[in-house]
Protein backbone atom coordinates (compact mmCIF):
# COMPACT_ATOMS: atom_id res chain seq x y z
CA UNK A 1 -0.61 -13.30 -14.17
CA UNK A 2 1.62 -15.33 -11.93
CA UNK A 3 1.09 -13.83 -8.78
CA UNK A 4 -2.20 -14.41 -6.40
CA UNK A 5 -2.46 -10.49 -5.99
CA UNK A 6 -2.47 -9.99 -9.58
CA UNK A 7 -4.74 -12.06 -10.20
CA UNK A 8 -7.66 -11.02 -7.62
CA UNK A 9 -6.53 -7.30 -8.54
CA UNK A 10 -7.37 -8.43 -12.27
CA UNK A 11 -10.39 -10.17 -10.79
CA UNK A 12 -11.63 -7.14 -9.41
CA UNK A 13 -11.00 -4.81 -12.39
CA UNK A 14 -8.13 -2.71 -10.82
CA UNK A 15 -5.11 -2.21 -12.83
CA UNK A 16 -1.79 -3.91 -11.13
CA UNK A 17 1.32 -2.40 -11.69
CA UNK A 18 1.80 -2.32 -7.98
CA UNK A 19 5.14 -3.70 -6.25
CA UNK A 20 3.09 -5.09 -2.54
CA UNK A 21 -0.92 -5.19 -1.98
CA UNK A 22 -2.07 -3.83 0.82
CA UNK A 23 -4.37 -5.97 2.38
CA UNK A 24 -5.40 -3.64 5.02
CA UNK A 25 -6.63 -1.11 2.80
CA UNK A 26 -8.26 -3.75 0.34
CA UNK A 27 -11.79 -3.95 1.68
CA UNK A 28 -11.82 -0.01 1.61
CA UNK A 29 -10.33 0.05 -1.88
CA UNK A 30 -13.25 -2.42 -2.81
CA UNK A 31 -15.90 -0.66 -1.40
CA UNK A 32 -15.27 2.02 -3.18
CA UNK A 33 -14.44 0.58 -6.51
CA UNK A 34 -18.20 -0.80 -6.41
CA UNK A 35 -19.64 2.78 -4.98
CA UNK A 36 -17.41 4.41 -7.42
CA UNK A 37 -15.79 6.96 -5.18
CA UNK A 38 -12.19 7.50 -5.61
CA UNK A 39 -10.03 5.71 -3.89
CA UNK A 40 -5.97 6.25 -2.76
CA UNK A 41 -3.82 5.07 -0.45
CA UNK A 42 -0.15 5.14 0.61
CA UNK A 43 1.85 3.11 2.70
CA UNK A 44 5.54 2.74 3.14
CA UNK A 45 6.96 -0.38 3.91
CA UNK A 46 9.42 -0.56 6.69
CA UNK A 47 10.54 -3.89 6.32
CA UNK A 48 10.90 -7.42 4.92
CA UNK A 49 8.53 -9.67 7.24
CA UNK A 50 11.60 -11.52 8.62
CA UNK A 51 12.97 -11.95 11.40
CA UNK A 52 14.85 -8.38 11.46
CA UNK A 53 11.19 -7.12 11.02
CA UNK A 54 10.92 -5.16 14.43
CA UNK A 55 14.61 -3.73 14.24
CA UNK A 56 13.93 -2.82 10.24
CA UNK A 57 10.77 -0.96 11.47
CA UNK A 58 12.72 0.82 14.21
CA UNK A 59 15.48 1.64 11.71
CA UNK A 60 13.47 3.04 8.93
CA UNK A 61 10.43 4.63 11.39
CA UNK A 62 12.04 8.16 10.92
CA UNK A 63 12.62 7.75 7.12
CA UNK A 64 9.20 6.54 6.68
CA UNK A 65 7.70 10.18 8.45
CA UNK A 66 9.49 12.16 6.14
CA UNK A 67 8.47 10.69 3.29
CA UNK A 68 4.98 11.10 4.24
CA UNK A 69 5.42 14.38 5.32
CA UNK A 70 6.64 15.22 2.36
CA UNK A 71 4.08 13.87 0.48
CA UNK A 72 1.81 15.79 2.38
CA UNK A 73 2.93 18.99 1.84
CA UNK A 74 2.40 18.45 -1.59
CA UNK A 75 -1.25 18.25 -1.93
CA UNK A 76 -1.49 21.57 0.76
């Protein structure tokens, strides 16, 4: 436990082989961990919170929309 997400994942009982949190998503995920309904979500990161941030998320918009839509088709 090195990093501060591991460690309030751990805190919280959720397993964390995870490469990013999602912070958005966390109140959500925590609701539902304490109503126990199941819980998912996906999110593609389009780039490296630098500098180049608006130009990566430009550059990998379109690759991002396939990959969802192919996940999507998946569970139809």
């Amino acid at each position: 436990m090195g990093l501060p997400s591991e460690t309030l994942l751990v805190a919280n009982g959720i397993p964390h082989p995870a490469d990013s949190v999602d912070m958005e998503a966390y109140a959500l995920a925590k609701v539902c961990l304490h109503e126990q309904i199941p819980f998912a979500c996906v999110k593609y990161i389009t780039d490296g919170a630098d500098g180049a941030a608006s130009c990566d998320w430009e550059n990998n918009l379109k690759d991002a929309a396939m990959a969802f839509s192919r996940l999507i088709l998946k569970f139809q």
